[in-house]
PDB file of N, CA and C in Angstrom:
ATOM      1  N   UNK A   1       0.827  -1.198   0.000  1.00  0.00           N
ATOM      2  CA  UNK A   1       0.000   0.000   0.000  1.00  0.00           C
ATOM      3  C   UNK A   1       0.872   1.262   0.000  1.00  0.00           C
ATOM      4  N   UNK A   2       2.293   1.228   0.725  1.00  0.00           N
ATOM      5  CA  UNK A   2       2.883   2.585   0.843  1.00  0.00           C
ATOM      6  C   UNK A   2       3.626   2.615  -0.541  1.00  0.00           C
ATOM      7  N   UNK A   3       3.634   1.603  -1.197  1.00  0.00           N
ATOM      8  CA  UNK A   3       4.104   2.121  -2.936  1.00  0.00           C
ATOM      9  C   UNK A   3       3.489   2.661  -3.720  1.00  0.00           C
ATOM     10  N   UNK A   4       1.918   2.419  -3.357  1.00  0.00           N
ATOM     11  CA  UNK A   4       1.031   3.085  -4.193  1.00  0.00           C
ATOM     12  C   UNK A   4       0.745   4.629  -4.181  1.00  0.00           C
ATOM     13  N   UNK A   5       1.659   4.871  -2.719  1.00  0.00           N
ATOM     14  CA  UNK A   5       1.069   6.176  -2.354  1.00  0.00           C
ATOM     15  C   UNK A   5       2.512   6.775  -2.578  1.00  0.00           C
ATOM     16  N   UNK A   6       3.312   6.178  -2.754  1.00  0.00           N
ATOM     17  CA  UNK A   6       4.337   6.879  -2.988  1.00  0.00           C
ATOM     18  C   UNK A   6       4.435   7.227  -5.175  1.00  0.00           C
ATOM     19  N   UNK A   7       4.066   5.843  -5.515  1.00  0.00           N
ATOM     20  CA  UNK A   7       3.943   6.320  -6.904  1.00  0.00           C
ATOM     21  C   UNK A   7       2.826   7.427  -7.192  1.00  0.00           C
ATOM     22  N   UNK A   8       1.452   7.411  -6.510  1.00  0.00           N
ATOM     23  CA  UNK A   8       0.441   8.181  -6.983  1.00  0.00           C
ATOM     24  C   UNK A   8       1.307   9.669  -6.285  1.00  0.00           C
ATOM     25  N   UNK A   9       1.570   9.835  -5.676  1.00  0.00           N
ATOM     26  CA  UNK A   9       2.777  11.276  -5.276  1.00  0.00           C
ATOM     27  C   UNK A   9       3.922  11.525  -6.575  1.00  0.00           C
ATOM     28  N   UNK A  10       4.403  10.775  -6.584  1.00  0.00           N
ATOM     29  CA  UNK A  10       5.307  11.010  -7.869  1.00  0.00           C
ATOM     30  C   UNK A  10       5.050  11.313  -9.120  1.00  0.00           C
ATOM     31  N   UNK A  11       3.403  10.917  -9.528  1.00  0.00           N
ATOM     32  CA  UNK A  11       2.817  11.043 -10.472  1.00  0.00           C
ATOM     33  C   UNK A  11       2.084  12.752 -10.157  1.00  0.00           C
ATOM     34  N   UNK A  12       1.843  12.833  -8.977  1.00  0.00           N
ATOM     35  CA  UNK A  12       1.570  14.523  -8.997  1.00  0.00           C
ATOM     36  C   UNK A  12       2.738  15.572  -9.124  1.00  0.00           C
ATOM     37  N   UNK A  13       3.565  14.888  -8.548  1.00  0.00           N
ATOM     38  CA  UNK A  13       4.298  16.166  -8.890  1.00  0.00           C
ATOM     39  C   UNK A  13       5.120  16.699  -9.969  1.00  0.00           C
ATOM     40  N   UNK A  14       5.226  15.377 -10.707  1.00  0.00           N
ATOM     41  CA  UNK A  14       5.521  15.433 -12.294  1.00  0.00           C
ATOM     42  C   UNK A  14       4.621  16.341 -13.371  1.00  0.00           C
ATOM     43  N   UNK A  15       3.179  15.829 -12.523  1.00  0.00           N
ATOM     44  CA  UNK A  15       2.124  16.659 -13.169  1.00  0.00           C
ATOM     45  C   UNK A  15       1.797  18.181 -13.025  1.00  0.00           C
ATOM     46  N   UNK A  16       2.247  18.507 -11.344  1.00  0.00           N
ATOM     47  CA  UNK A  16       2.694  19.821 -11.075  1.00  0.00           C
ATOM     48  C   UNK A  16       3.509  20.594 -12.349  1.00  0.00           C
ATOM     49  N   UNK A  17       4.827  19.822 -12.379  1.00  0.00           N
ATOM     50  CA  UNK A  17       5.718  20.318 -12.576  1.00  0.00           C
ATOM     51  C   UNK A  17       5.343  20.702 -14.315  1.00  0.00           C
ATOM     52  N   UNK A  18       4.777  19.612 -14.915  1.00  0.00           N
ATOM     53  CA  UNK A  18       4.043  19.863 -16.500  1.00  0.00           C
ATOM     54  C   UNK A  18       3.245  21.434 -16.687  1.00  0.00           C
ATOM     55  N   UNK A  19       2.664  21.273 -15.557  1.00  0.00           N
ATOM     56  CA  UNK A  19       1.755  22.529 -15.672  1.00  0.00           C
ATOM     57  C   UNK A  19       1.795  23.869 -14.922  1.00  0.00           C
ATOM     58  N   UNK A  20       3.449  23.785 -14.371  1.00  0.00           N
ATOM     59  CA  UNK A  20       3.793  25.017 -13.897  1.00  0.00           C
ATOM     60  C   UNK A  20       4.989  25.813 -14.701  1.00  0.00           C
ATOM     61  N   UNK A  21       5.983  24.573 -15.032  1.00  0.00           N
ATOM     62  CA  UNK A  21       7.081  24.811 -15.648  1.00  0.00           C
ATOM     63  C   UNK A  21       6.755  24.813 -17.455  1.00  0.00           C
ATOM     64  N   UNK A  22       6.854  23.325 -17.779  1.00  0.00           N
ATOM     65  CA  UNK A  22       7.346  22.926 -18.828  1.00  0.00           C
ATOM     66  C   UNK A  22       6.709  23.345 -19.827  1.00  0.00           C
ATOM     67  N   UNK A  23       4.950  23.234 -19.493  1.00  0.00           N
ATOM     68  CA  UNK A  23       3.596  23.920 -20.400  1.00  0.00           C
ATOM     69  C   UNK A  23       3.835  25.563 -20.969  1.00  0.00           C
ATOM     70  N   UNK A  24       3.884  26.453 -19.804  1.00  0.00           N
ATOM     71  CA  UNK A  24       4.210  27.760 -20.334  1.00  0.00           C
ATOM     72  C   UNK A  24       5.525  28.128 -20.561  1.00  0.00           C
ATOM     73  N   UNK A  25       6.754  27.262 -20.827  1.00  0.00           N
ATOM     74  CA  UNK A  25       7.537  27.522 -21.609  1.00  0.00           C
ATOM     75  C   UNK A  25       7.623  26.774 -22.814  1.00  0.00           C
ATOM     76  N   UNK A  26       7.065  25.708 -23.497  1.00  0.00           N
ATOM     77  CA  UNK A  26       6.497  25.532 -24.364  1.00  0.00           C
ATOM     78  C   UNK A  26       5.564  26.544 -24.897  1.00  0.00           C
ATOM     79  N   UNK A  27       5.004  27.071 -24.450  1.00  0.00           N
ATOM     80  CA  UNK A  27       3.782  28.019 -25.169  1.00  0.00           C
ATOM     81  C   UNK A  27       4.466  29.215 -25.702  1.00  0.00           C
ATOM     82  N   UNK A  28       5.674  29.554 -24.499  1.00  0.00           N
ATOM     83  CA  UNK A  28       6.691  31.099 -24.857  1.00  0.00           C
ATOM     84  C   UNK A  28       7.078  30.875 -25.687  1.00  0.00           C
ATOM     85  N   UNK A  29       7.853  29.917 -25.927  1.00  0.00           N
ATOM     86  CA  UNK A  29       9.287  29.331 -27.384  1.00  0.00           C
ATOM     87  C   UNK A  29       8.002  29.278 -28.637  1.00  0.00           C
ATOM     88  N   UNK A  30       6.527  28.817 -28.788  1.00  0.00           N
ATOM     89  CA  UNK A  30       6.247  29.102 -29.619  1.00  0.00           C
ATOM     90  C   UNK A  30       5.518  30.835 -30.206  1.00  0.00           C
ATOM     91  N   UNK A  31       5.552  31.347 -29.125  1.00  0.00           N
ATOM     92  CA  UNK A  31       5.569  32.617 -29.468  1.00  0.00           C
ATOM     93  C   UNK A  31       6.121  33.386 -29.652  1.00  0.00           C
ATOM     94  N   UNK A  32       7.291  33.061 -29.590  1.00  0.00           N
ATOM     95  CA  UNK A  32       8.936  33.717 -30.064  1.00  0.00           C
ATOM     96  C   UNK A  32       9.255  33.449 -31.409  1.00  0.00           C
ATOM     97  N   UNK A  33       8.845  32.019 -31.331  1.00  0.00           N
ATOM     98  CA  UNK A  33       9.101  31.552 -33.268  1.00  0.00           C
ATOM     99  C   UNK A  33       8.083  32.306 -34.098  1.00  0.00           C
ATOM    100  N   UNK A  34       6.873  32.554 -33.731  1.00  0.00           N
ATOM    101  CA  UNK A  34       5.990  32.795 -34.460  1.00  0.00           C
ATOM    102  C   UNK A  34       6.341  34.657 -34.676  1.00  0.00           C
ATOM    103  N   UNK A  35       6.708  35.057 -33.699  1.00  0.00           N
ATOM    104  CA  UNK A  35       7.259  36.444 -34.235  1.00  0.00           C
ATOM    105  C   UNK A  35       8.482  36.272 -34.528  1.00  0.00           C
ATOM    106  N   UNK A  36       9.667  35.615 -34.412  1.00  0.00           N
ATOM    107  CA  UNK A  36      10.539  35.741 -35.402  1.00  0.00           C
ATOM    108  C   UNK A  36      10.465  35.241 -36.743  1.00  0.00           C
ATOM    109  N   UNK A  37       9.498  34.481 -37.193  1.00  0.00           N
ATOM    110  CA  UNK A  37       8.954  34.442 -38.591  1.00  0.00           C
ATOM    111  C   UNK A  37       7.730  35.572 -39.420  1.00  0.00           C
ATOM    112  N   UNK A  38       7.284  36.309 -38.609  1.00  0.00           N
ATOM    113  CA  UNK A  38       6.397  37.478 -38.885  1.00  0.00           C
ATOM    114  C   UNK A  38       7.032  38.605 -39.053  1.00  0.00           C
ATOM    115  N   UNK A  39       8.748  38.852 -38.661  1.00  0.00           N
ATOM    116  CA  UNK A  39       9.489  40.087 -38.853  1.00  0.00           C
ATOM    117  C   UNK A  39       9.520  40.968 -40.223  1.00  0.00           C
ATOM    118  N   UNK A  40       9.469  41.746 -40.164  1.00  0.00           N
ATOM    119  CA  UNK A  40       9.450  42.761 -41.718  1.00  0.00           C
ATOM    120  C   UNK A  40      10.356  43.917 -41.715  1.00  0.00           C
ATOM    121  N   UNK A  41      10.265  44.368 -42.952  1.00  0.00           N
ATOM    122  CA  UNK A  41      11.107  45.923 -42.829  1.00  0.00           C
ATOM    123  C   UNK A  41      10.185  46.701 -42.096  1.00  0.00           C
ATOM    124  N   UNK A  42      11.431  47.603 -40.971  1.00  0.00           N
ATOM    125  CA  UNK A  42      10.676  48.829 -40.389  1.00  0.00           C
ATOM    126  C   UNK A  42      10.658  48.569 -39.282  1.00  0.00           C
ATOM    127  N   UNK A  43      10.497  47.371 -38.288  1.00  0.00           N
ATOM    128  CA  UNK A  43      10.122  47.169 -37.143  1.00  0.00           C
ATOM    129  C   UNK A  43      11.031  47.120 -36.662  1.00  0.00           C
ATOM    130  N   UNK A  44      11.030  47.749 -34.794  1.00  0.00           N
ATOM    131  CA  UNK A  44      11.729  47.957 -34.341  1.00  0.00           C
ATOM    132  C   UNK A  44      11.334  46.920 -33.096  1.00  0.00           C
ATOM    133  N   UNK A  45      12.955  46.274 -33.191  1.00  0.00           N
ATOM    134  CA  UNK A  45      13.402  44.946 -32.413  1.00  0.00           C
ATOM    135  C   UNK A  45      14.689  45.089 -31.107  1.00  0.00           C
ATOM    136  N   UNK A  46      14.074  44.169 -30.545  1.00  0.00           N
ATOM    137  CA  UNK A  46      15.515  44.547 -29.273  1.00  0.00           C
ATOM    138  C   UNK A  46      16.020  42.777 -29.501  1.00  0.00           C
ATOM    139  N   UNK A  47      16.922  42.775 -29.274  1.00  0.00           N
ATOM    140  CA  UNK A  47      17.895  41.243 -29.494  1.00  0.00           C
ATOM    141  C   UNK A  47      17.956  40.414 -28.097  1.00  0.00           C
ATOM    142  N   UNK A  48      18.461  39.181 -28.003  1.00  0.00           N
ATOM    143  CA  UNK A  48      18.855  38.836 -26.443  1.00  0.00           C
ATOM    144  C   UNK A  48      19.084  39.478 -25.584  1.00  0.00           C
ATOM    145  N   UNK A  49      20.958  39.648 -26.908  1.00  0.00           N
ATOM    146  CA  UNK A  49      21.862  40.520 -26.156  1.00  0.00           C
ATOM    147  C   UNK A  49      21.459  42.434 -25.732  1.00  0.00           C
ATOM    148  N   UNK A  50      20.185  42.686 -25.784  1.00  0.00           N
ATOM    149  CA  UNK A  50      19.890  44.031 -25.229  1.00  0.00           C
ATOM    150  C   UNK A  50      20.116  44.842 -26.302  1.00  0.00           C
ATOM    151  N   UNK A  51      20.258  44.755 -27.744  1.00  0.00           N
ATOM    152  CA  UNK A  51      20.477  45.606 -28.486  1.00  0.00           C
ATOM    153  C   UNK A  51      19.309  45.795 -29.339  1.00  0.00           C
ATOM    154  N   UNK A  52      19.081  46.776 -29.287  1.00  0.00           N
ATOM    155  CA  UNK A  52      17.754  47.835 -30.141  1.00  0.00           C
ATOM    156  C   UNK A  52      17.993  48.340 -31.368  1.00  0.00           C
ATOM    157  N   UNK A  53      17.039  48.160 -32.320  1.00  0.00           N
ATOM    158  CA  UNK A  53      17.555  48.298 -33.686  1.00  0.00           C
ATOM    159  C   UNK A  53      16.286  48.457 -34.443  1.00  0.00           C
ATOM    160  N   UNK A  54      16.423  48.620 -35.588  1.00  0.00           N
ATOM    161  CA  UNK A  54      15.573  48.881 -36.605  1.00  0.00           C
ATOM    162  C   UNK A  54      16.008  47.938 -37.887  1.00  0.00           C
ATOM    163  N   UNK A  55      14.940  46.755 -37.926  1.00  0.00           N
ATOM    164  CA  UNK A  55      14.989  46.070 -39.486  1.00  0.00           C
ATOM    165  C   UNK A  55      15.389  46.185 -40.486  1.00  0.00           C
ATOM    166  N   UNK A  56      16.473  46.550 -41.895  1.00  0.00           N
ATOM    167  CA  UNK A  56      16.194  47.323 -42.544  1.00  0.00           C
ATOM    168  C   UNK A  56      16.980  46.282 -43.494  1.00  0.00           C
ATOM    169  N   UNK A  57      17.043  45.273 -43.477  1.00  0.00           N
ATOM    170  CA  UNK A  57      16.534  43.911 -44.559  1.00  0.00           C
ATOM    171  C   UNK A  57      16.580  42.769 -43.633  1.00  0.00           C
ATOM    172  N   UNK A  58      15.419  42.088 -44.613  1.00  0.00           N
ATOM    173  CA  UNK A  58      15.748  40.376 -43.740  1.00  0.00           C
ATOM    174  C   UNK A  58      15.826  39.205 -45.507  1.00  0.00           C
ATOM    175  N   UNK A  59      16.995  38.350 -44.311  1.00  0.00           N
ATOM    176  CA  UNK A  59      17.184  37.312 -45.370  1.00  0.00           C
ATOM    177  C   UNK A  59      16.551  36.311 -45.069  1.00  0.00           C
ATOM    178  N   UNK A  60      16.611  34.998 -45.717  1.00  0.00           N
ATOM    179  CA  UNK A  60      15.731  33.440 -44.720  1.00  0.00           C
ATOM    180  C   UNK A  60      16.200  33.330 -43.581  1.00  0.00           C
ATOM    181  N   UNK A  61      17.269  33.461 -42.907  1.00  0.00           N
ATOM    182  CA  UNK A  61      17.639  33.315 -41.620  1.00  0.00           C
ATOM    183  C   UNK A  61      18.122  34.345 -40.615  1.00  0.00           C
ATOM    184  N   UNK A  62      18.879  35.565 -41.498  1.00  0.00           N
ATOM    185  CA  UNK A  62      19.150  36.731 -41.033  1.00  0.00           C
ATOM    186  C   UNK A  62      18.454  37.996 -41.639  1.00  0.00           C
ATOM    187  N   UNK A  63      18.874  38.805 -40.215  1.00  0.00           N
ATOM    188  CA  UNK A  63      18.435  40.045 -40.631  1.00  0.00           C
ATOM    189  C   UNK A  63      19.139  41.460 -40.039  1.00  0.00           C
ATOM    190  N   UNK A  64      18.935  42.111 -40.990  1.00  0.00           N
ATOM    191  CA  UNK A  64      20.134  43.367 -40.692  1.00  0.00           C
ATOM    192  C   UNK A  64      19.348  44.380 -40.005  1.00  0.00           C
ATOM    193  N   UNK A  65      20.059  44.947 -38.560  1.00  0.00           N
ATOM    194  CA  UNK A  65      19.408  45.750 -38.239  1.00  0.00           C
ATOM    195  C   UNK A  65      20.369  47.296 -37.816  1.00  0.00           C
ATOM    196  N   UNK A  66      19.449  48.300 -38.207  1.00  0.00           N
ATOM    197  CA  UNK A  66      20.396  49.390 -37.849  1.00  0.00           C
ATOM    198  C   UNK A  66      20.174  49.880 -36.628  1.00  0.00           C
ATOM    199  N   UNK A  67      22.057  50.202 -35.755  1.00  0.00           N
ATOM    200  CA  UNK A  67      21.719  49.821 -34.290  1.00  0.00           C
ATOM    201  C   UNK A  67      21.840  51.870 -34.374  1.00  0.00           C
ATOM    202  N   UNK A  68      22.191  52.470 -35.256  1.00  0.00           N
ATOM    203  CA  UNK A  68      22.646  53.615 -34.982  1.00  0.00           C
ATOM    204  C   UNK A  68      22.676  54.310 -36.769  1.00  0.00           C
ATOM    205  N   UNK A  69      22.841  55.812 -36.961  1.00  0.00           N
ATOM    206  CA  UNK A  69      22.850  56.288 -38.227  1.00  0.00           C
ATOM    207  C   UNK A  69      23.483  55.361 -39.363  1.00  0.00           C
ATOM    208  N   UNK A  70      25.152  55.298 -38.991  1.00  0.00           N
ATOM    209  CA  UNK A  70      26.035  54.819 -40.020  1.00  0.00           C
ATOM    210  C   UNK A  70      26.189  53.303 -39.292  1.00  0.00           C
ATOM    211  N   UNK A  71      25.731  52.625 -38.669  1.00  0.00           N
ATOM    212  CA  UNK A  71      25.904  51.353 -37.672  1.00  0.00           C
ATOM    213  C   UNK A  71      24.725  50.274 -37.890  1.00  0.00           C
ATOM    214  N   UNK A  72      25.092  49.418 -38.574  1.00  0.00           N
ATOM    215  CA  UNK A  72      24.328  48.370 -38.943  1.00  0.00           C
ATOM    216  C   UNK A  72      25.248  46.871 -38.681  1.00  0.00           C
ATOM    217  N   UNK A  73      24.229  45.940 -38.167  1.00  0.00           N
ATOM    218  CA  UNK A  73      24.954  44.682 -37.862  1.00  0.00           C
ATOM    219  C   UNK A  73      24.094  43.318 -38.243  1.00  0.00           C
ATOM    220  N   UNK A  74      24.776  42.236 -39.111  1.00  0.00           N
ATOM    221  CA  UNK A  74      23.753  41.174 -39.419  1.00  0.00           C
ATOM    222  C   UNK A  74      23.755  40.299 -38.170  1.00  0.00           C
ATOM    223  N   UNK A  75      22.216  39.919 -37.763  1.00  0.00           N
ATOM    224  CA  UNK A  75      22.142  38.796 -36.937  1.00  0.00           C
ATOM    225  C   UNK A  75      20.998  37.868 -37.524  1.00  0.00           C
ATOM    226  N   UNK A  76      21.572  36.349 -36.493  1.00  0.00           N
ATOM    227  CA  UNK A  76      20.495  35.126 -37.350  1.00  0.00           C
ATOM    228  C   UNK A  76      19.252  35.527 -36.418  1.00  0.00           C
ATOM    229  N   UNK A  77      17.719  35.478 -37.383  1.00  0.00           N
ATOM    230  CA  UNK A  77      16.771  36.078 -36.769  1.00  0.00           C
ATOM    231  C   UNK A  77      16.704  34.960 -35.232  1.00  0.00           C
ATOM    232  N   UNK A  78      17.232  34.207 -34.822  1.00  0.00           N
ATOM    233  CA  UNK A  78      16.823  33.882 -33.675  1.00  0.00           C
ATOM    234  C   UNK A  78      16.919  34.313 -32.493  1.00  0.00           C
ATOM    235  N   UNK A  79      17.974  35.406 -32.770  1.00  0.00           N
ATOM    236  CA  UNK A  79      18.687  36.143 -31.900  1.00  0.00           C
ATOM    237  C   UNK A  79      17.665  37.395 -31.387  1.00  0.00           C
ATOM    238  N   UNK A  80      16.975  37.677 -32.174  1.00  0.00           N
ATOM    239  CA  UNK A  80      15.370  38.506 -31.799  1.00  0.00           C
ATOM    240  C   UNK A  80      14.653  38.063 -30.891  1.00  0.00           C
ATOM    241  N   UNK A  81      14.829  38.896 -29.411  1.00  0.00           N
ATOM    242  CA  UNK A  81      14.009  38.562 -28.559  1.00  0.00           C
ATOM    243  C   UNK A  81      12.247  39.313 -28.606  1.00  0.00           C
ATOM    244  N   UNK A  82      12.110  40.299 -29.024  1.00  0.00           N
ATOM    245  CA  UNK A  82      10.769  41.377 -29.270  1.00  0.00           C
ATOM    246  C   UNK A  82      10.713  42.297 -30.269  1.00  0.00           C
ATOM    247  N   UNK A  83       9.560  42.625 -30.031  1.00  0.00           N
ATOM    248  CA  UNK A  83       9.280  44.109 -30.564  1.00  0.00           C
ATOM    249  C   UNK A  83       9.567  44.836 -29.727  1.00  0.00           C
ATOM    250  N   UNK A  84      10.527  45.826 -30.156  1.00  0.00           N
ATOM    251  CA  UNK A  84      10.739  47.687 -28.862  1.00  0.00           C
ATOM    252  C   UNK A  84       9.660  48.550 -28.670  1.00  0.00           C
ATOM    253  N   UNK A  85       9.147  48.515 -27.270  1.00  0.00           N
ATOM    254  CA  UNK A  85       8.021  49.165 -27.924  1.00  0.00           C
ATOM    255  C   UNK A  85       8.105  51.141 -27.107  1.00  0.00           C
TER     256      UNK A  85
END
């Protein structure tokens, strides 16, 4: 009897853990992909690394953003954490 209660425990907190942790970061990572595939010219993006920029081409995987007047740098769009708002 105390195995049963020890597996039906183990089975909750796995289940905890599905629906505290693992669920809404699954849900984030697909809402990150889904705006780093929606990116366009013009929009203004901030990166991982904290850098703020403006779109101003995208390739299939990268995209160039200008961090400053004469200052432009290519990154792979995964590196896009948002929109700046």
């Amino acid at each position: 009897m105390q195995n049963i209660y020890n597996i039906v425990i183990f089975i909750g907190i796995f289940a905890l853990m599905y629906f505290f942790v693992i669920r809404p970061q699954n849900k984030r990572n697909k809402e990150l992909k889904l705006l780093q595939e929606s990116l366009k010219v013009g929009d203004k993006v901030v990166t991982f690394a904290g850098i703020y920029g403006e779109i101003v081409e995208i390739g299939t995987s990268t995209v160039i953003l200008k961090i400053s007047q004469k200052t432009e740098i290519k990154l792979e769009r995964v590196a896009i954490r948002g929109l700046a708002s």
